[in-house]
N, C-alpha and C. Protein backbone atom coordinates (compact mmCIF):
# COMPACT_ATOMS: atom_id res chain seq x y z
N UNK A 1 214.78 30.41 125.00
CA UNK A 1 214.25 29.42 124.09
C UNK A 1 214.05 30.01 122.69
N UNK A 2 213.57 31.57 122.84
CA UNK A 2 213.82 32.03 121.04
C UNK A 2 214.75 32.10 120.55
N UNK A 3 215.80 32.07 121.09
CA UNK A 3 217.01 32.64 120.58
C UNK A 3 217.26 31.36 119.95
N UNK A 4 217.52 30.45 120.84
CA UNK A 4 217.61 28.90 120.32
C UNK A 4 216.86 28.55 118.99
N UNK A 5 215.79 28.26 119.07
CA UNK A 5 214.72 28.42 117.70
C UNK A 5 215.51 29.41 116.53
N UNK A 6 215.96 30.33 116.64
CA UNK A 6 215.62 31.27 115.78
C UNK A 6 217.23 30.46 115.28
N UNK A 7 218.25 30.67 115.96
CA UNK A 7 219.46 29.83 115.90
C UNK A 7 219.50 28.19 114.64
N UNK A 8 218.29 27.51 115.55
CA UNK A 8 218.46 26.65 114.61
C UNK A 8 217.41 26.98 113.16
N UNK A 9 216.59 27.76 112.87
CA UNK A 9 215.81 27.73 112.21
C UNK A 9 217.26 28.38 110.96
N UNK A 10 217.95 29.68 111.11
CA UNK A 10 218.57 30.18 110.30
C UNK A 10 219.98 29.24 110.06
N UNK A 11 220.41 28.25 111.24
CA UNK A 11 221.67 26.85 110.52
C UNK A 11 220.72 26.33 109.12
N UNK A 12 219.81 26.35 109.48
CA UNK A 12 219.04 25.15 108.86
C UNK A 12 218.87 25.55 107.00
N UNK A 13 218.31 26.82 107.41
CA UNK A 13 218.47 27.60 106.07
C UNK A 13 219.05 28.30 105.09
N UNK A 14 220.79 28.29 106.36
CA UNK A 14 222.08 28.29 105.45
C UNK A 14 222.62 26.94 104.87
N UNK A 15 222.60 26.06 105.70
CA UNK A 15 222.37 24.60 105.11
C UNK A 15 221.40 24.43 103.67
N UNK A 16 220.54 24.68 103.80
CA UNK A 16 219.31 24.47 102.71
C UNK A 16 220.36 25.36 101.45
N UNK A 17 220.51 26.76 101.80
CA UNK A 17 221.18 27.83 100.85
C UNK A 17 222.72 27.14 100.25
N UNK A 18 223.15 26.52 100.90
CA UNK A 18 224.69 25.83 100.70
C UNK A 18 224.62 24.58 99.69
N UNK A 19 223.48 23.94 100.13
CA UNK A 19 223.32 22.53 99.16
C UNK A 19 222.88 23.04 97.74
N UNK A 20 222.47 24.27 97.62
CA UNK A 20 221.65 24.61 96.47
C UNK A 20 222.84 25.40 95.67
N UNK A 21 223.37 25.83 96.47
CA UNK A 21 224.31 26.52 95.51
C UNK A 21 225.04 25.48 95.04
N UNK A 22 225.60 24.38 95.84
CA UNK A 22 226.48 23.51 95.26
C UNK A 22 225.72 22.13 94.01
N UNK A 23 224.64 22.59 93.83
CA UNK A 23 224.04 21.35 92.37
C UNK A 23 224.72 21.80 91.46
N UNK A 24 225.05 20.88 90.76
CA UNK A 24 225.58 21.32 89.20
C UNK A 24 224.09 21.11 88.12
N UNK A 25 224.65 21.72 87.30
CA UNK A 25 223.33 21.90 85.86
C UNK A 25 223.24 20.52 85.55
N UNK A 26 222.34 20.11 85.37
CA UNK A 26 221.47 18.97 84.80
C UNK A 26 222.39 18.64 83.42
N UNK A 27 222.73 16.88 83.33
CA UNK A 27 223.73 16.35 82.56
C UNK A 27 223.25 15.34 81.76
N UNK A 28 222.63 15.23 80.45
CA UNK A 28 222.44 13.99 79.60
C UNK A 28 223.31 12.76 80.14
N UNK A 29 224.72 13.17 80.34
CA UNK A 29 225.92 12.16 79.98
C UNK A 29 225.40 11.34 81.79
N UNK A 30 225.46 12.57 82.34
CA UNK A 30 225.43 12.50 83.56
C UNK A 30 224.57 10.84 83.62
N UNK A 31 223.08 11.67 83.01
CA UNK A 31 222.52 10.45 84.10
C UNK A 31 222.10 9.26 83.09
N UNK A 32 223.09 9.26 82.09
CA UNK A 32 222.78 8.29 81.17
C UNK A 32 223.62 7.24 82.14
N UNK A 33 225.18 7.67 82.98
CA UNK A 33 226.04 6.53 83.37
C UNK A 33 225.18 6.21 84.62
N UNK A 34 224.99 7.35 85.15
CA UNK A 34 223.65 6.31 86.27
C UNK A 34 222.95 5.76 86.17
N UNK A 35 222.07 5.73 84.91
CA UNK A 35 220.85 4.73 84.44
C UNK A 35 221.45 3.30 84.68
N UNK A 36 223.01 3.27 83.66
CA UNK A 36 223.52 2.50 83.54
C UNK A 36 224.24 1.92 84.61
N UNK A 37 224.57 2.33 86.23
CA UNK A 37 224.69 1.22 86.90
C UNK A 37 225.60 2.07 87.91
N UNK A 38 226.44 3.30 87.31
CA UNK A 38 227.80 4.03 87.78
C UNK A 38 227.65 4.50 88.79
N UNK A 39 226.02 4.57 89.40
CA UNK A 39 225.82 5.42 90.76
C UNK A 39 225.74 6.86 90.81
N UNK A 40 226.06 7.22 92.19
CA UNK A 40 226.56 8.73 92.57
C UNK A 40 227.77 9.60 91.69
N UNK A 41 227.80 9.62 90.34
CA UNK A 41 228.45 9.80 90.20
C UNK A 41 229.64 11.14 90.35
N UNK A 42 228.52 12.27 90.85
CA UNK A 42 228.59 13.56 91.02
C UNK A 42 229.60 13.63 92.43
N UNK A 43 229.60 12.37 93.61
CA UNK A 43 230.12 12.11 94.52
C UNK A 43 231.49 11.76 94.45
N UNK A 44 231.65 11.07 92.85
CA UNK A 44 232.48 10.17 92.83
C UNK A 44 234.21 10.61 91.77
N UNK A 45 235.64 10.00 92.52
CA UNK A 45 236.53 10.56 91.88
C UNK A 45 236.67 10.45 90.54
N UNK A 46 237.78 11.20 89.42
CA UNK A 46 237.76 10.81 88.34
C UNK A 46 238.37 9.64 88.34
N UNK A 47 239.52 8.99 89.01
CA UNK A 47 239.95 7.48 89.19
C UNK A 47 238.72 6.71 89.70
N UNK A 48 237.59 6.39 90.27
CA UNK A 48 236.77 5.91 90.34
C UNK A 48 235.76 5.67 88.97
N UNK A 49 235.48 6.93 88.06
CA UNK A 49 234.63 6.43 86.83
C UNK A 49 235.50 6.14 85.92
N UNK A 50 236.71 6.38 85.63
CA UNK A 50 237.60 5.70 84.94
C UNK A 50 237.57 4.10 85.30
N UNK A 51 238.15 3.47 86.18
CA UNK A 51 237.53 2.19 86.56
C UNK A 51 236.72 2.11 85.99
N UNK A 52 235.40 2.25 86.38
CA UNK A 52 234.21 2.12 86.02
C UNK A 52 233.47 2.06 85.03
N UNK A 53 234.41 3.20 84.11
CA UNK A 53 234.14 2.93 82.82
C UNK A 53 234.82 2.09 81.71
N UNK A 54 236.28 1.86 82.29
CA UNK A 54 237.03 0.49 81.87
C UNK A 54 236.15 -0.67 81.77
N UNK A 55 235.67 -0.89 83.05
CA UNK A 55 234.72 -2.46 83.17
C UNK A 55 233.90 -2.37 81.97
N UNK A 56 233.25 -1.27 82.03
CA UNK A 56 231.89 -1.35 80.59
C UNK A 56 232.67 -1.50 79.26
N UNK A 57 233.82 -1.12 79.51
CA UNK A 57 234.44 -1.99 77.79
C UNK A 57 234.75 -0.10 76.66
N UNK A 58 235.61 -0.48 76.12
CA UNK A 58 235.72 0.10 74.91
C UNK A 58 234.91 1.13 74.04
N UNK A 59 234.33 -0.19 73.68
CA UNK A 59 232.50 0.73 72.89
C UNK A 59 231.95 1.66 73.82
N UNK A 60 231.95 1.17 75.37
CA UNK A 60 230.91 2.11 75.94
C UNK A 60 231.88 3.98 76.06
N UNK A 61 232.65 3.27 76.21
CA UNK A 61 233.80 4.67 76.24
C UNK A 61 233.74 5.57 74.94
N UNK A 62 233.53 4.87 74.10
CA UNK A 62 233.76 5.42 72.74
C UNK A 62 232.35 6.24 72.39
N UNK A 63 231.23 5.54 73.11
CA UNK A 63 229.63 5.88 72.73
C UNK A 63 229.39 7.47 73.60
N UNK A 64 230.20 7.48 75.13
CA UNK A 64 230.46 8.16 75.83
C UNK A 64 231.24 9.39 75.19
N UNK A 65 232.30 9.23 74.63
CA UNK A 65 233.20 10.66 73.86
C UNK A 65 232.34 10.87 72.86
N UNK A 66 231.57 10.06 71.88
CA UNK A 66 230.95 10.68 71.17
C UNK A 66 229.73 12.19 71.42
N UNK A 67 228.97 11.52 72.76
CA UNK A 67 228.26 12.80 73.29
C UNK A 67 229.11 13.88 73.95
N UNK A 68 230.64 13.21 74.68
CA UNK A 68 231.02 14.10 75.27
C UNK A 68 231.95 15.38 74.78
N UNK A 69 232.56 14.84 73.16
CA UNK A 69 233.19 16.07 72.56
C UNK A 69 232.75 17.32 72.55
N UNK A 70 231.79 17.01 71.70
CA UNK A 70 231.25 18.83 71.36
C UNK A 70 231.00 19.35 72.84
N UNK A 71 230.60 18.64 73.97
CA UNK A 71 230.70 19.54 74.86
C UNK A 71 232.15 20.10 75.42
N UNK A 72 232.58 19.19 75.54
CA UNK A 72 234.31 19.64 75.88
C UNK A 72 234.98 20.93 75.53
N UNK A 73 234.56 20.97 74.10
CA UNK A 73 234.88 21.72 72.95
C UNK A 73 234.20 23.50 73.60
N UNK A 74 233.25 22.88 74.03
CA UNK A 74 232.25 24.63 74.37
C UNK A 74 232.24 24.77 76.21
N UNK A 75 233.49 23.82 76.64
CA UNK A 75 233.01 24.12 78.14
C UNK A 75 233.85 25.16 78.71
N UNK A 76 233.55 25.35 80.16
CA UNK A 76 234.31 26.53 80.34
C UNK A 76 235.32 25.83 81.37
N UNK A 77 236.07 26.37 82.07
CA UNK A 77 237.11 26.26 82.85
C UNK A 77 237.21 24.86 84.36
N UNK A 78 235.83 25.45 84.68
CA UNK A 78 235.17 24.25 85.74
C UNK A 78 234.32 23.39 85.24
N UNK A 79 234.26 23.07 84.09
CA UNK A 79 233.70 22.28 83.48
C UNK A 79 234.38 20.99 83.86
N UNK A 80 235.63 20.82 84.11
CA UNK A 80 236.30 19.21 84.39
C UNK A 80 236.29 18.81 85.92
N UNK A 81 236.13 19.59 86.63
CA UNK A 81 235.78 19.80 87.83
C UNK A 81 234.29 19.07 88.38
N UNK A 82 232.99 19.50 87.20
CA UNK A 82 232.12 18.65 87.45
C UNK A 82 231.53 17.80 87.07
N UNK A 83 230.65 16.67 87.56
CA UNK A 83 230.88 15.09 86.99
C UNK A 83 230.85 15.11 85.85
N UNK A 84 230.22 15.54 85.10
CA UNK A 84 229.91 15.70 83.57
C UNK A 84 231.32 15.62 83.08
N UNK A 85 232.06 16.70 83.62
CA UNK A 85 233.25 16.93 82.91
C UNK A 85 234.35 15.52 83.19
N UNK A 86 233.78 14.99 84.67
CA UNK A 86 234.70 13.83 84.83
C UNK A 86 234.60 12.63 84.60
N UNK A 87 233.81 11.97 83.87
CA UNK A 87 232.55 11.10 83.10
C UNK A 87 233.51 11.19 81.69
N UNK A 88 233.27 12.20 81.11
CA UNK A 88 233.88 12.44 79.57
C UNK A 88 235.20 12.36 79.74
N UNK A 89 236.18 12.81 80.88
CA UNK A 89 237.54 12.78 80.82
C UNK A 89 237.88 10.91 80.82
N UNK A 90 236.95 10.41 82.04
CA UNK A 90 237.15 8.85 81.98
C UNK A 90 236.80 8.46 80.78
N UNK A 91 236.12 8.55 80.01
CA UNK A 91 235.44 8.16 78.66
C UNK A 91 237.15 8.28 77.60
N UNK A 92 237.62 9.53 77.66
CA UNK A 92 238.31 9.83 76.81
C UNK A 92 239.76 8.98 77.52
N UNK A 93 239.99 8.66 78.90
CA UNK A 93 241.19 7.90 79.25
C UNK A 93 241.26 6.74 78.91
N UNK A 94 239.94 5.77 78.91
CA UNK A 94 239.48 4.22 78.58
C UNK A 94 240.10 4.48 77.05
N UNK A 95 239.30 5.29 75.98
CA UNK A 95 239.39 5.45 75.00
C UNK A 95 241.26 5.02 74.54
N UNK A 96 241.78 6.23 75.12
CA UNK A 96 243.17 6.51 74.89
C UNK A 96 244.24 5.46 75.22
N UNK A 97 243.48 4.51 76.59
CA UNK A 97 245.00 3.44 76.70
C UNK A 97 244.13 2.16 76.46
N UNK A 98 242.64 1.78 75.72
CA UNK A 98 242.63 0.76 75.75
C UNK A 98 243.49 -0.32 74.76
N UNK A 99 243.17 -1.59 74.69
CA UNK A 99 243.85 -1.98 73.51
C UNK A 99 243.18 -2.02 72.17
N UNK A 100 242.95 -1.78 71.43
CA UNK A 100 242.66 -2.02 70.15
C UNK A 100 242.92 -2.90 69.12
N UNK A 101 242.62 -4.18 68.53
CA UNK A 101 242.99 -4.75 67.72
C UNK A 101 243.21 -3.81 66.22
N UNK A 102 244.06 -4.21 65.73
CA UNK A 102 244.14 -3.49 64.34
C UNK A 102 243.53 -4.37 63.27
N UNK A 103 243.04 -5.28 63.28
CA UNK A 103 242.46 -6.27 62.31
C UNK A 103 242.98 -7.49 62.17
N UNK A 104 241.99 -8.02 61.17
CA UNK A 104 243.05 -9.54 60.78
C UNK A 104 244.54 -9.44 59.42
N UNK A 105 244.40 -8.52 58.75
CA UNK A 105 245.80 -8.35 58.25
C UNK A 105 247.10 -8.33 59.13
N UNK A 106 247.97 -9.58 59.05
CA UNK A 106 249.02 -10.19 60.17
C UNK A 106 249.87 -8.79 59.82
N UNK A 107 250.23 -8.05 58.43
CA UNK A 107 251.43 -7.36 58.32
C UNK A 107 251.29 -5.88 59.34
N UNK A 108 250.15 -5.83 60.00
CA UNK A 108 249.83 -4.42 60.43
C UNK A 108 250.37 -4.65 62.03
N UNK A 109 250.98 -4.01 62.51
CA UNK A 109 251.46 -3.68 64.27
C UNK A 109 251.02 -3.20 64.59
């Protein structure tokens, strides 16, 4: 019966040790899109907040690259890897294929 105990007591606390290593650093961007409605996003693919951030429109994409440049700019390698980084990449894809009107001047394409 100790052995057992002792068995599950140390799963339990490589478990505990495993979840902790895997948090990422605390994200403005992060939990600004969760405030806003996006969920789990840390769970979630970059084709999933892309969607997601399509629906919210244009502006929100655009309000999104604005916080998310300068970080881009200073991140390191696994930086796109975590949500933060995949939040700003959707931000910057909405950005890149939405449509844009060019104005009311008819001569402009």
């Amino acid at each position: 019966m100790g052995m057992r105990r002792t068995l599950s007591v140390t799963t339990v606390a490589l478990a505990l040790l495993a979840a902790g290593c895997n948090k990422e650093p605390a994200s403005v961007i992060v939990e600004k899109v969760k405030r806003d409605g996006a969920g789990e996003v840390e769970k979630a693919s970059l084709e999933s907040i892309t969607q997601w951030v399509k629906k919210r429109g244009t502006a929100y994409a655009d309000e999104l690259w604005a916080q998310c440049e300068p970080l881009k700019k200073a991140a390191d390698a696994a930086w796109s890897d975590r949500a933060e980084g995949r939040v700003c990449t959707a931000a910057l894809v909405v950005r890149q294929t939405s449509y844009r009107p060019l104005g009311t001047d008819p001569r402009k394409y």
